[in-house]
N, C-alpha and C. Protein backbone atom coordinates (compact mmCIF):
# COMPACT_ATOMS: atom_id res chain seq x y z
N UNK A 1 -0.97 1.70 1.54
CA UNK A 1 0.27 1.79 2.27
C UNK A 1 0.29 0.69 3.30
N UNK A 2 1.31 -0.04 3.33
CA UNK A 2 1.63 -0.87 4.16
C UNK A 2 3.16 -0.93 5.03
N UNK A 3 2.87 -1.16 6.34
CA UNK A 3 4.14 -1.18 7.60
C UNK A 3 4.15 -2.52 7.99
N UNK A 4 5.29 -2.78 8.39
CA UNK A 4 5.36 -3.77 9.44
C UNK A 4 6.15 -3.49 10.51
N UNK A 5 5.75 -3.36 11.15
CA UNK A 5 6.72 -2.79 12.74
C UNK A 5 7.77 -3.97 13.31
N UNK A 6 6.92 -5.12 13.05
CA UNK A 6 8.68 -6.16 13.18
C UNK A 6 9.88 -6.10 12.31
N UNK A 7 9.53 -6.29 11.22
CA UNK A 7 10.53 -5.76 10.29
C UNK A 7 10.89 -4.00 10.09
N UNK A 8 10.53 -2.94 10.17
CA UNK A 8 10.04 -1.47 9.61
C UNK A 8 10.45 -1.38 8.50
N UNK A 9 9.40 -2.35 7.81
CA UNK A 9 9.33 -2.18 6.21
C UNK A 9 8.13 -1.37 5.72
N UNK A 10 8.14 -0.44 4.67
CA UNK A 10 6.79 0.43 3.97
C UNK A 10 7.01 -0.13 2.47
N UNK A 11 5.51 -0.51 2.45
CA UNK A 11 5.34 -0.59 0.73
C UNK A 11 4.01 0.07 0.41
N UNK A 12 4.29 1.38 -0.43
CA UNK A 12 3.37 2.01 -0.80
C UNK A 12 2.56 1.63 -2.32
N UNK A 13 1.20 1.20 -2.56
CA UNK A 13 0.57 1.03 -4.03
C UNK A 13 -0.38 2.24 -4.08
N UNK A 14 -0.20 2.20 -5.73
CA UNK A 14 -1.48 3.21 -6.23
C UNK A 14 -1.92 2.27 -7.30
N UNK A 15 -3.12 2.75 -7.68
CA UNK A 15 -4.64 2.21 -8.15
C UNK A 15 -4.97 3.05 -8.93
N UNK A 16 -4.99 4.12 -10.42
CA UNK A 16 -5.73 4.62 -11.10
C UNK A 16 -6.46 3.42 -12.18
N UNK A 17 -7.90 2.85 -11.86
CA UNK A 17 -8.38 2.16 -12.61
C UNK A 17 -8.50 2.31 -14.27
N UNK A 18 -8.49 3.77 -14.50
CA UNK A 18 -8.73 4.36 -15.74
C UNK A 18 -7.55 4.18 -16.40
N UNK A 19 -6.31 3.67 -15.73
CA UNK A 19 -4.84 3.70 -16.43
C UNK A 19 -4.04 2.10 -16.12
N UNK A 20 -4.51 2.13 -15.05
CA UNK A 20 -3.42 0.76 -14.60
C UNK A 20 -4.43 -0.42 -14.76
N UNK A 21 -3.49 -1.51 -15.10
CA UNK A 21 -4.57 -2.76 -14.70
C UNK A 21 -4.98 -3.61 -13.85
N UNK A 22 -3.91 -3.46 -12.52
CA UNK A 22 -3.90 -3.47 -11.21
C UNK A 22 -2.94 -2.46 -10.70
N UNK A 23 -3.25 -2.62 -9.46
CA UNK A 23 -2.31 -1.53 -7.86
C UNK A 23 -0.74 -1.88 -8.30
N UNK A 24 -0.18 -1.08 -8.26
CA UNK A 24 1.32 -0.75 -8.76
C UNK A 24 1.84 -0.26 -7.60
N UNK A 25 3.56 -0.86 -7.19
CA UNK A 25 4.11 -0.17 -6.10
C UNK A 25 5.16 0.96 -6.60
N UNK A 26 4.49 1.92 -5.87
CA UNK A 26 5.03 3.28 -6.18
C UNK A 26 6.24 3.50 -5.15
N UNK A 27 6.17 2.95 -4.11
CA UNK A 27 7.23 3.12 -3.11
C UNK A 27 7.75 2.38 -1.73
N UNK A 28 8.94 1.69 -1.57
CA UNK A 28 9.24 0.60 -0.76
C UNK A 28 10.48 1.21 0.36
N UNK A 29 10.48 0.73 1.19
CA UNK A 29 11.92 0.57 2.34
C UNK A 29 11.63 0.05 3.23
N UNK A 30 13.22 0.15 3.78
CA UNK A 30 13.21 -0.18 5.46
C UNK A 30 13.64 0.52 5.93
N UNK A 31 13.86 1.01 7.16
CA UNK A 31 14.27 1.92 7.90
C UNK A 31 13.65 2.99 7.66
N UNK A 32 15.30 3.83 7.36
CA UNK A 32 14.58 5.11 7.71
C UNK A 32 13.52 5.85 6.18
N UNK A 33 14.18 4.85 5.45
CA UNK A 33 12.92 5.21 3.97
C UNK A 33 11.84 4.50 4.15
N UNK A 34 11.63 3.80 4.99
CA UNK A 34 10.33 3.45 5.54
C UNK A 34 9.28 4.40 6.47
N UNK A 35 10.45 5.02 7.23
CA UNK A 35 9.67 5.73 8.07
C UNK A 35 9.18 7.08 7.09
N UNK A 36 10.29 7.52 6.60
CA UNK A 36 9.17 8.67 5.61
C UNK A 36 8.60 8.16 4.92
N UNK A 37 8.21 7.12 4.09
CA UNK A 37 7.27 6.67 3.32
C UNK A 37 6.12 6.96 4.39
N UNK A 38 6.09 6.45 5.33
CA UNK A 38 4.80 6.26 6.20
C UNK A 38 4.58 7.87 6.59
N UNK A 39 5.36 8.82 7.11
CA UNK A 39 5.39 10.38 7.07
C UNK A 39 5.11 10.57 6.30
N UNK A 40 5.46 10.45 5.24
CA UNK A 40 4.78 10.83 3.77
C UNK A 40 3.14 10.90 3.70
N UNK A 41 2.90 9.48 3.75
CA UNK A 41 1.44 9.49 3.75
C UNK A 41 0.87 9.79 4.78
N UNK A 42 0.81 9.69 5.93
CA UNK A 42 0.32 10.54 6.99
C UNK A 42 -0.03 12.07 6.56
N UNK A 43 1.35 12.32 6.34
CA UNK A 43 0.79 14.25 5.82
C UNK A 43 -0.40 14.36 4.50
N UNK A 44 -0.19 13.24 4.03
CA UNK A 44 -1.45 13.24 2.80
C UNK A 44 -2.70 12.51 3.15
N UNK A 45 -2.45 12.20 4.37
CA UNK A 45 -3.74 11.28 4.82
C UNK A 45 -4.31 10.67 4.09
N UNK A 46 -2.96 9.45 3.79
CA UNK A 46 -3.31 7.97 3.22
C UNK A 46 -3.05 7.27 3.84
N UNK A 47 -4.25 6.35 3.89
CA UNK A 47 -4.39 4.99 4.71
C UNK A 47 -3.09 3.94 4.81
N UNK A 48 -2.63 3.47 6.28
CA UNK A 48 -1.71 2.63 6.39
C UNK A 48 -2.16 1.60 7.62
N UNK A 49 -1.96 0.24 6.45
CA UNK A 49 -2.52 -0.83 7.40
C UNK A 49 -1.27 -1.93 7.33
N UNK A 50 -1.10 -2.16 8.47
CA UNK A 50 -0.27 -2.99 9.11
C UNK A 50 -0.40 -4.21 8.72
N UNK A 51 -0.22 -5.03 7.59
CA UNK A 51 0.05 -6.24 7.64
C UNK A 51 1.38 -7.01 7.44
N UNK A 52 2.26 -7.66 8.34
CA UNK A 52 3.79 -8.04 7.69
C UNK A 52 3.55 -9.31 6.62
N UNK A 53 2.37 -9.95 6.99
CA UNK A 53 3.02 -11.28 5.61
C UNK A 53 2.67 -10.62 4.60
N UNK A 54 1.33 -9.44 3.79
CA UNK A 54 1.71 -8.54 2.67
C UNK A 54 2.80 -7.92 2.32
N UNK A 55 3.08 -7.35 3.61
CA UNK A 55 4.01 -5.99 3.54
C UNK A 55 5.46 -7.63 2.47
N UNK A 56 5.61 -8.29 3.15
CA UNK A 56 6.65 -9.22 2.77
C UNK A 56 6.78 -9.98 1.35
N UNK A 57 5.50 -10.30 0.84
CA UNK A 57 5.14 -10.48 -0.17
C UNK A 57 5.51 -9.77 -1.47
N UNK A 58 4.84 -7.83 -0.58
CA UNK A 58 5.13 -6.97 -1.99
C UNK A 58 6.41 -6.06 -1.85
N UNK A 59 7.74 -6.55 -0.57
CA UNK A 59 8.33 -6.10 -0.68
C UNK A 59 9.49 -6.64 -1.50
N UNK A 60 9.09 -8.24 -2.62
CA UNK A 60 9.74 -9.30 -3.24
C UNK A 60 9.48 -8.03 -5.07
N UNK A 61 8.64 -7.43 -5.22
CA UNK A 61 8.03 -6.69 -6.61
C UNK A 61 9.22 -5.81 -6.72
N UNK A 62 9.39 -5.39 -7.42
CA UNK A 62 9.89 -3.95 -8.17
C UNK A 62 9.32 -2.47 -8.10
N UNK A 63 9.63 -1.88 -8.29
CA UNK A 63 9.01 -0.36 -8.52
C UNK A 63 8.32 -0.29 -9.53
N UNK A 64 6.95 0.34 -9.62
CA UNK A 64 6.37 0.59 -10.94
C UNK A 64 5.83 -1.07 -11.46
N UNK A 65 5.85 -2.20 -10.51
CA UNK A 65 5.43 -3.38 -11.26
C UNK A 65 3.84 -3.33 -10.63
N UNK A 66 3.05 -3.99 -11.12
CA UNK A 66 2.33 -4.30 -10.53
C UNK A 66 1.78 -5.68 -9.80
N UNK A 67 0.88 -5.80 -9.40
CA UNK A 67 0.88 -6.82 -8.21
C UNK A 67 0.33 -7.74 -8.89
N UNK A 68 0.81 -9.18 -8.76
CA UNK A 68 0.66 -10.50 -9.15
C UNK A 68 -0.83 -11.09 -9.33
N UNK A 69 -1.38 -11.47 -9.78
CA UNK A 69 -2.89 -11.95 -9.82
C UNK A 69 -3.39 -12.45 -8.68
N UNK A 70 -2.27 -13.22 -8.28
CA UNK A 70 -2.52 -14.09 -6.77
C UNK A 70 -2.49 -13.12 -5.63
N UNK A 71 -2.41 -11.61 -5.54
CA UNK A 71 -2.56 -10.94 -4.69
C UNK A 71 -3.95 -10.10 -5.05
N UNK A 72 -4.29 -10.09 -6.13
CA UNK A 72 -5.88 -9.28 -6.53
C UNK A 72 -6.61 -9.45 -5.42
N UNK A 73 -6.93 -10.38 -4.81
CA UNK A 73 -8.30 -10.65 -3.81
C UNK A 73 -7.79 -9.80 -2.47
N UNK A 74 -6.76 -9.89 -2.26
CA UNK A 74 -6.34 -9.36 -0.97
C UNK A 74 -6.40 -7.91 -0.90
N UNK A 75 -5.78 -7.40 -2.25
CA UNK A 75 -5.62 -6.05 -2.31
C UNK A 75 -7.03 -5.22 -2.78
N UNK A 76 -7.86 -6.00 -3.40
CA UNK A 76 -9.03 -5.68 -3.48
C UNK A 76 -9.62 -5.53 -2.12
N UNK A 77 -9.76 -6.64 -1.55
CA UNK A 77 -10.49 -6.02 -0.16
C UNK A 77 -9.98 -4.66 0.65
N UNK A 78 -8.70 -5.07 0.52
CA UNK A 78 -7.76 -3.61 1.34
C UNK A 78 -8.77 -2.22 0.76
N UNK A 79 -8.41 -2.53 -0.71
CA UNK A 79 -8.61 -0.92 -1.23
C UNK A 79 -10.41 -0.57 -0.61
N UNK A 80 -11.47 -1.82 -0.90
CA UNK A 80 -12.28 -1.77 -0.62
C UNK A 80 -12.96 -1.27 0.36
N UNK A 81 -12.15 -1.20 1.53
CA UNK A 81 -12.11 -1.30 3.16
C UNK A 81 -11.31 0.61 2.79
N UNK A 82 -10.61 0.94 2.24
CA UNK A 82 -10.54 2.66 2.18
C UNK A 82 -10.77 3.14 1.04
N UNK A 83 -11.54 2.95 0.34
CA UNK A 83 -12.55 3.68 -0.19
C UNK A 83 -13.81 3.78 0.67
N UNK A 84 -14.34 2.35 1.58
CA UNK A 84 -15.20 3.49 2.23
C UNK A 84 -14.49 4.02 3.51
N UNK A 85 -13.50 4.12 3.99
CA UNK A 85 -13.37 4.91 4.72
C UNK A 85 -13.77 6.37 4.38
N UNK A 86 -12.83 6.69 2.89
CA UNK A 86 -12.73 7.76 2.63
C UNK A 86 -14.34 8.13 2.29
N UNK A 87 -15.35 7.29 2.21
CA UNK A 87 -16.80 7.76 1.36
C UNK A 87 -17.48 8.34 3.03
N UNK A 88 -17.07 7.69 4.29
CA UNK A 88 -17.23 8.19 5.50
C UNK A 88 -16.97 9.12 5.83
N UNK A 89 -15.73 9.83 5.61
CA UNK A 89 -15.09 10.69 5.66
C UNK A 89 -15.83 12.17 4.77
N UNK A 90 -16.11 12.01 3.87
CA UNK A 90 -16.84 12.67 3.11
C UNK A 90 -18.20 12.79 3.35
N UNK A 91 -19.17 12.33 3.97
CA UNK A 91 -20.63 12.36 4.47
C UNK A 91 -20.24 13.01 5.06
């Protein structure tokens, strides 16, 4: 999940490795469908990190597309960085 508070844009991806072949955006806005996107995940306690030149990038995609090759490295680290949150979270 991604915000940008200058703009209040949300772009939400999911990741099932076993199905997808990269992170797919499941859900985008501004305003006020931004702000429940981000409510949204809060109540599910999913990670939201603030970057606007991503958030801007994957708010150019479609629904259901997935993310460009030239974004793999970036979004890899992201996911990388909460999975272990969540492996912290779990100890």
């Amino acid at each position: 999940m991604k915000k940008s508070k200058e703009q209040d844009k949300a772009v939400a991806l999911k990741y099932l490795p076993e199905l997808d072949n990269a992170p797919k955006i499941t859900a985008m806005g501004t305003g006020d469908v931004a702000r429940k996107i981000i409510k949204t995940a809060r109540e599910h306690n999913i990670h939201i990190h603030n970057d606007p030149d991503l958030i801007e990038v994957l708010s150019q995609l479609d629904l259901n597309e997935e993310i460009p090759p030239t974004l793999y490295v970036i979004v890899a680290e992201l996911l990388n960085f909460v999975y272990s949150l969540n492996a912290d979270k779990d100890r």
